[in-house]
PDB file of N, CA and C in Angstrom:
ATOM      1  N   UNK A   1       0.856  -1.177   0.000  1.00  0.00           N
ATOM      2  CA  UNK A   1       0.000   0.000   0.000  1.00  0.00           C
ATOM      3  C   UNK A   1       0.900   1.237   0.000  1.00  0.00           C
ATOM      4  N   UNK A   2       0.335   2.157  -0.897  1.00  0.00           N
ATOM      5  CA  UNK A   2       1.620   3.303  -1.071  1.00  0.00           C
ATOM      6  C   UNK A   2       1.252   4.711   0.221  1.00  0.00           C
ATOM      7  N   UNK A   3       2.199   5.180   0.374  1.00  0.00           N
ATOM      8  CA  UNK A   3       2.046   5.979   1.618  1.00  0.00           C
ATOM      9  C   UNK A   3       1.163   7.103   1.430  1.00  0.00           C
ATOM     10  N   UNK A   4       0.896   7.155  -0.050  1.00  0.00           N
ATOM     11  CA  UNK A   4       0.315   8.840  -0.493  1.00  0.00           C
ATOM     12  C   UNK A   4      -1.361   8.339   0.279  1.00  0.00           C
ATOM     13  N   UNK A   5      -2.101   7.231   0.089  1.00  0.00           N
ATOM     14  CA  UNK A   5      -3.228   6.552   0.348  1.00  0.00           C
ATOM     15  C   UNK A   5      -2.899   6.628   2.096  1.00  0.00           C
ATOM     16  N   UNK A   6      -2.647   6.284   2.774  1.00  0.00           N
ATOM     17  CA  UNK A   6      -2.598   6.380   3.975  1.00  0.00           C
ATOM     18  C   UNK A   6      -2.708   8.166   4.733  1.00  0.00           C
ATOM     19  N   UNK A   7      -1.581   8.500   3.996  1.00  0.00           N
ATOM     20  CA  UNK A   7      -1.242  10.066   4.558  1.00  0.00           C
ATOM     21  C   UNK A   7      -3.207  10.813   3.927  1.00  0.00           C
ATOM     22  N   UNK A   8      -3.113  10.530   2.959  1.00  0.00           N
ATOM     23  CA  UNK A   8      -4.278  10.882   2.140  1.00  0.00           C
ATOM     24  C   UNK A   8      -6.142  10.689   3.408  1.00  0.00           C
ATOM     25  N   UNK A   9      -5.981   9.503   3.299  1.00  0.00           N
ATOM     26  CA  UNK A   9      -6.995   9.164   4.350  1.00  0.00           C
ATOM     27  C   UNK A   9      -7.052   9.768   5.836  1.00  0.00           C
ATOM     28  N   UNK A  10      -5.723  10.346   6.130  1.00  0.00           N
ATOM     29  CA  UNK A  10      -5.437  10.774   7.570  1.00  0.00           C
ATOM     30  C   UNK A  10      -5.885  12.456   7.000  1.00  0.00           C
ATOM     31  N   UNK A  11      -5.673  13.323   6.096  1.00  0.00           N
ATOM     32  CA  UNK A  11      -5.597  14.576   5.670  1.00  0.00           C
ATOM     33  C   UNK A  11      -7.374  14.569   5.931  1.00  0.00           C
ATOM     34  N   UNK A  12      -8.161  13.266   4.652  1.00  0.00           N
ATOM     35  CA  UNK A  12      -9.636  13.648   4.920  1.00  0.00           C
ATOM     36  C   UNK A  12     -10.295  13.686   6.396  1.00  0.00           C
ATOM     37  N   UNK A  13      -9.819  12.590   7.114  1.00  0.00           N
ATOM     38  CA  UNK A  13     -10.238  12.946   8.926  1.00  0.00           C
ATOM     39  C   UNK A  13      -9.885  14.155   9.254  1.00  0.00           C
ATOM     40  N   UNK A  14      -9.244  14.822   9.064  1.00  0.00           N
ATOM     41  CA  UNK A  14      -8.721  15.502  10.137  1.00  0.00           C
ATOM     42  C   UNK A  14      -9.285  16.892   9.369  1.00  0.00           C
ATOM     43  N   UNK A  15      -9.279  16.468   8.151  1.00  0.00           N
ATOM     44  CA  UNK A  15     -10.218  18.147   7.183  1.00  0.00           C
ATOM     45  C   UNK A  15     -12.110  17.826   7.535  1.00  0.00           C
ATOM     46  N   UNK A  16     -12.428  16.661   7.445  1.00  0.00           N
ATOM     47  CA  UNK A  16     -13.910  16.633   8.208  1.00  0.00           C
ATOM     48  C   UNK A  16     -13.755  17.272   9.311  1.00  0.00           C
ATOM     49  N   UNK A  17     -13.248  16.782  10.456  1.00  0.00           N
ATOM     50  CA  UNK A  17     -13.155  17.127  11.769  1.00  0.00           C
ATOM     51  C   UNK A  17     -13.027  18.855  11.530  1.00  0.00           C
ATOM     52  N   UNK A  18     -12.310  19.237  10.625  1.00  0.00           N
ATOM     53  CA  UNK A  18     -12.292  20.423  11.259  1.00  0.00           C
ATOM     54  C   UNK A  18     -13.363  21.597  10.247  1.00  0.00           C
ATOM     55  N   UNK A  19     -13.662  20.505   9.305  1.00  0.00           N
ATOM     56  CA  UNK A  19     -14.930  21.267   8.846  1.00  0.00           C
ATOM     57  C   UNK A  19     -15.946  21.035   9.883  1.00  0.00           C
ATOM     58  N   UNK A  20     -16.390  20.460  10.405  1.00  0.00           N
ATOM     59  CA  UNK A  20     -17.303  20.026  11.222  1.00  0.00           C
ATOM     60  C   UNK A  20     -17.669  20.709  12.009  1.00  0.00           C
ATOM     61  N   UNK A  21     -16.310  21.246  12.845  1.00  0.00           N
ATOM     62  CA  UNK A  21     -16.073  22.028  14.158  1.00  0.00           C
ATOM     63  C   UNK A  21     -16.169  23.491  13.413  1.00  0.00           C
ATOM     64  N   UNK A  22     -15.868  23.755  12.530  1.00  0.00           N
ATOM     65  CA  UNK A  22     -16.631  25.259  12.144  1.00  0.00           C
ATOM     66  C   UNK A  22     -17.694  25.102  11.487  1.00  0.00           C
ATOM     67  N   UNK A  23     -18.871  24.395  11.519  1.00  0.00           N
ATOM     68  CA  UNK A  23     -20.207  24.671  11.017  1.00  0.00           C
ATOM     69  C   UNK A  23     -20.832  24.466  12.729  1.00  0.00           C
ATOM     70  N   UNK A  24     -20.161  23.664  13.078  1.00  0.00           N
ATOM     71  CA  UNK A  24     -20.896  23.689  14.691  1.00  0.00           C
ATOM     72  C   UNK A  24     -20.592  25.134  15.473  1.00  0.00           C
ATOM     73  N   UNK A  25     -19.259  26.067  15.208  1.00  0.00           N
ATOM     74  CA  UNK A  25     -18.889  27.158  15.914  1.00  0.00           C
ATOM     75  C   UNK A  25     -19.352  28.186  14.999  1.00  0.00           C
ATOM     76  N   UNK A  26     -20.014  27.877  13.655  1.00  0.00           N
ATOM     77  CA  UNK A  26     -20.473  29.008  13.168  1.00  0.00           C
ATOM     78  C   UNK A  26     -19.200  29.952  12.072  1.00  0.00           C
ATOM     79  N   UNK A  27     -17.973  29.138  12.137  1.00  0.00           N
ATOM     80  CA  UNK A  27     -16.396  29.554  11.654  1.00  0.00           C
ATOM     81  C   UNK A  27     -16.475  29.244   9.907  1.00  0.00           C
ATOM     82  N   UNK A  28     -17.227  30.330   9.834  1.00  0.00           N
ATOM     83  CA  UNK A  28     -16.931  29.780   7.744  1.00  0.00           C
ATOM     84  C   UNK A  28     -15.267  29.715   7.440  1.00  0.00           C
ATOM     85  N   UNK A  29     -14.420  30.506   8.432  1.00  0.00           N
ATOM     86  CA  UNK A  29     -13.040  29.998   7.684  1.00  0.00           C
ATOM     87  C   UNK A  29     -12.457  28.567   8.081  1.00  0.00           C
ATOM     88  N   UNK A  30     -13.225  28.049   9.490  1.00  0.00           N
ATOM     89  CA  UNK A  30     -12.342  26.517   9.710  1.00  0.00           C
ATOM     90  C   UNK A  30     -13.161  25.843   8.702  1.00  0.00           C
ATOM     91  N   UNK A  31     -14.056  26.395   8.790  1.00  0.00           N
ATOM     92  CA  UNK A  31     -15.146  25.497   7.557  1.00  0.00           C
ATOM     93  C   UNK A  31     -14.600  25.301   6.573  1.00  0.00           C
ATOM     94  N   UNK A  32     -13.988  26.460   5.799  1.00  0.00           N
ATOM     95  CA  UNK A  32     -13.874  26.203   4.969  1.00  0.00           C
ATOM     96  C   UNK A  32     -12.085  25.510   4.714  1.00  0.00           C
ATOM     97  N   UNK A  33     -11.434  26.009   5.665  1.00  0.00           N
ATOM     98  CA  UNK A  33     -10.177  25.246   5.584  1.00  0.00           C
ATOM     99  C   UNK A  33      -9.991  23.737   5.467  1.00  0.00           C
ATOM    100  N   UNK A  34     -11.324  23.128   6.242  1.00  0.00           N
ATOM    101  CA  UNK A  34     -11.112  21.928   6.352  1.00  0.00           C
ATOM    102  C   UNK A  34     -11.932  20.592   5.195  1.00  0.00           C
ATOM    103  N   UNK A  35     -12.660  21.470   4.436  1.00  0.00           N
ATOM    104  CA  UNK A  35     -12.856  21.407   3.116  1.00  0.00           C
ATOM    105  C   UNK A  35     -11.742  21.201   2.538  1.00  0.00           C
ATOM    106  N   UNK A  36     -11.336  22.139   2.530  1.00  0.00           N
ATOM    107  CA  UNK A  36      -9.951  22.380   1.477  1.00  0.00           C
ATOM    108  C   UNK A  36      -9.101  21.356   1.714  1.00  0.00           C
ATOM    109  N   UNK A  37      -8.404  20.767   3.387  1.00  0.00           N
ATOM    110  CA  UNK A  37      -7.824  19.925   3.142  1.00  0.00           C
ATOM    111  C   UNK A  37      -8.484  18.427   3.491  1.00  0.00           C
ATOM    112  N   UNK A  38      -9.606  18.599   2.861  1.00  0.00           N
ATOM    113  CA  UNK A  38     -10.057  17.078   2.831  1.00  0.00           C
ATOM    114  C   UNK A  38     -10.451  16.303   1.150  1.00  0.00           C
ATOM    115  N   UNK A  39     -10.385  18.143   0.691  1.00  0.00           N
ATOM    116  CA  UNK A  39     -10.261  18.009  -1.086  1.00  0.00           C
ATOM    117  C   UNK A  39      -8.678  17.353  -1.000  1.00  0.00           C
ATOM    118  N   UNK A  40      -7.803  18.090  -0.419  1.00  0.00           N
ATOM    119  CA  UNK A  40      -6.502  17.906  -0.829  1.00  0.00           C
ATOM    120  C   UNK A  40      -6.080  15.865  -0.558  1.00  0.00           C
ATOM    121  N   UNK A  41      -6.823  15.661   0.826  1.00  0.00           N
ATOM    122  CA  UNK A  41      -6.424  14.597   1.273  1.00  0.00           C
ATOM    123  C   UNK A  41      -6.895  12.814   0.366  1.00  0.00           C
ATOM    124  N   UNK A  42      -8.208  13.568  -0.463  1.00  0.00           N
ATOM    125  CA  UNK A  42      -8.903  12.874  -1.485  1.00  0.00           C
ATOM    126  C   UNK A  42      -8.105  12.374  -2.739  1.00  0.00           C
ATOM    127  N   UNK A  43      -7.450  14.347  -2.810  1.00  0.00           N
ATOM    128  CA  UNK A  43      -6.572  13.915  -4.233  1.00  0.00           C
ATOM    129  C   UNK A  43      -5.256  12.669  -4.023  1.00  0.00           C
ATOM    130  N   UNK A  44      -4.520  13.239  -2.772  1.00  0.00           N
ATOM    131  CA  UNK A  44      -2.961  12.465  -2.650  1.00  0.00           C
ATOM    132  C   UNK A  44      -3.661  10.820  -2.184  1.00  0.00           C
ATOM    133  N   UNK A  45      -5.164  10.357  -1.563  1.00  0.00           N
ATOM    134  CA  UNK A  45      -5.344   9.109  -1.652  1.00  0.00           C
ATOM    135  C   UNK A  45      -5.720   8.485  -3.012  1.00  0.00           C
ATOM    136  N   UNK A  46      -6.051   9.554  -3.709  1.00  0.00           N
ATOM    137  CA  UNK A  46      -6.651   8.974  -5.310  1.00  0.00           C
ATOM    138  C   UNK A  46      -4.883   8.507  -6.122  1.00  0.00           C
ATOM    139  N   UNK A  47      -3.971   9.409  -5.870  1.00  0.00           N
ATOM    140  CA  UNK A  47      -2.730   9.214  -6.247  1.00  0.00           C
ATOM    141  C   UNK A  47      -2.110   7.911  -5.686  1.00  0.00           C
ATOM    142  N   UNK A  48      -2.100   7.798  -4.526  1.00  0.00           N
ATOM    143  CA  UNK A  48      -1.761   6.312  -4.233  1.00  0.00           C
ATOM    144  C   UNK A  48      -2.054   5.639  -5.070  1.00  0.00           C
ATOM    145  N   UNK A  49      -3.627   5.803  -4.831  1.00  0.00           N
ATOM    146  CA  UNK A  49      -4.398   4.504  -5.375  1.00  0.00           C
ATOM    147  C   UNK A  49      -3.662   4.160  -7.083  1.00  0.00           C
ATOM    148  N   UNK A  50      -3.409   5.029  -7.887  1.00  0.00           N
ATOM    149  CA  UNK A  50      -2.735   4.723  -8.926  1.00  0.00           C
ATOM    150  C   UNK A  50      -1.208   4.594  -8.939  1.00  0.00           C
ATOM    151  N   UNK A  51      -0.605   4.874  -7.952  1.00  0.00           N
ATOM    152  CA  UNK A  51       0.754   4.231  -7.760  1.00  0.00           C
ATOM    153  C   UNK A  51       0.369   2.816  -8.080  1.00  0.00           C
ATOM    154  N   UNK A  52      -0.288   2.543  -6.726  1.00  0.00           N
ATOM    155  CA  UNK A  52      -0.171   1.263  -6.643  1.00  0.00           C
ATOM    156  C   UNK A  52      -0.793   0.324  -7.693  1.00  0.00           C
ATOM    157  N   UNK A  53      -1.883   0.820  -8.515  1.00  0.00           N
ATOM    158  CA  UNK A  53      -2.057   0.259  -9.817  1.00  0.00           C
ATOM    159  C   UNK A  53      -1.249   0.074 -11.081  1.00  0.00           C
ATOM    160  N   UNK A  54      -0.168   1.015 -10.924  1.00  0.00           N
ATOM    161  CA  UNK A  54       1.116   1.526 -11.592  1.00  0.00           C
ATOM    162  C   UNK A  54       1.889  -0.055 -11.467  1.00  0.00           C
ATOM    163  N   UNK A  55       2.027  -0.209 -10.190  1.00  0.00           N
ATOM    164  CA  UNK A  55       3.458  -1.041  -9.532  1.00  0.00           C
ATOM    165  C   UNK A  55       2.754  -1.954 -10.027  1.00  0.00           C
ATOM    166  N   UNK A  56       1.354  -2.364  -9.817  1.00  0.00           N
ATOM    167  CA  UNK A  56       0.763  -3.715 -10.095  1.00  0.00           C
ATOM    168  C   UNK A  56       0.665  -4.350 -11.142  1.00  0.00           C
ATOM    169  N   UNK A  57       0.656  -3.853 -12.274  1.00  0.00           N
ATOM    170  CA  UNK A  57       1.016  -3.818 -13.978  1.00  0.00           C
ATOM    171  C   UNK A  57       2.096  -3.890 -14.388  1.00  0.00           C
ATOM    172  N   UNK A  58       2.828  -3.306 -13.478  1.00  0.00           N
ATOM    173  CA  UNK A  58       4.435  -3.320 -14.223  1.00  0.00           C
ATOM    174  C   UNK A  58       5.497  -4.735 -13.519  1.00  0.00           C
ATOM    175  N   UNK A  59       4.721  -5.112 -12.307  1.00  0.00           N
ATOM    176  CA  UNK A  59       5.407  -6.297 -11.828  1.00  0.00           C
ATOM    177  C   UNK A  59       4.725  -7.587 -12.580  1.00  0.00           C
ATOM    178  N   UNK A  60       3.616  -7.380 -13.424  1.00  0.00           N
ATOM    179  CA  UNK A  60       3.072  -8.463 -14.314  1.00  0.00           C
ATOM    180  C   UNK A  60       4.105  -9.066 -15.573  1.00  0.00           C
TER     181      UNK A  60
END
């Protein structure tokens, strides 16, 4: 499993969580920060995910 998928999955928790905590405090900027890095944390797990489809084809 490639590390971008792991780190990736840890970025979307922690960007929910903190979107979360600014719609509950009323904070459109944590809101929206944590959007942002749960977009970001989506992309670098989508990138794994094709590493590792990468490696899996090429060790065939």
């Amino acid at each position: 499993m490639d590390k971008n998928r792991i780190e990736g999955a840890a970025k979307q928790l922690k960007g929910s969580v903190k979107e979360a905590m600014g719609k509950v405090t009323g904070n459109r900027v944590k809101q929206a920060e944590g959007a942002a890095e749960r977009l970001a944390g989506t992309m670098q797990a989508k990138l794994g995910e094709a590493a590792d489809a990468l490696r899996g084809r090429v060790k065939r």
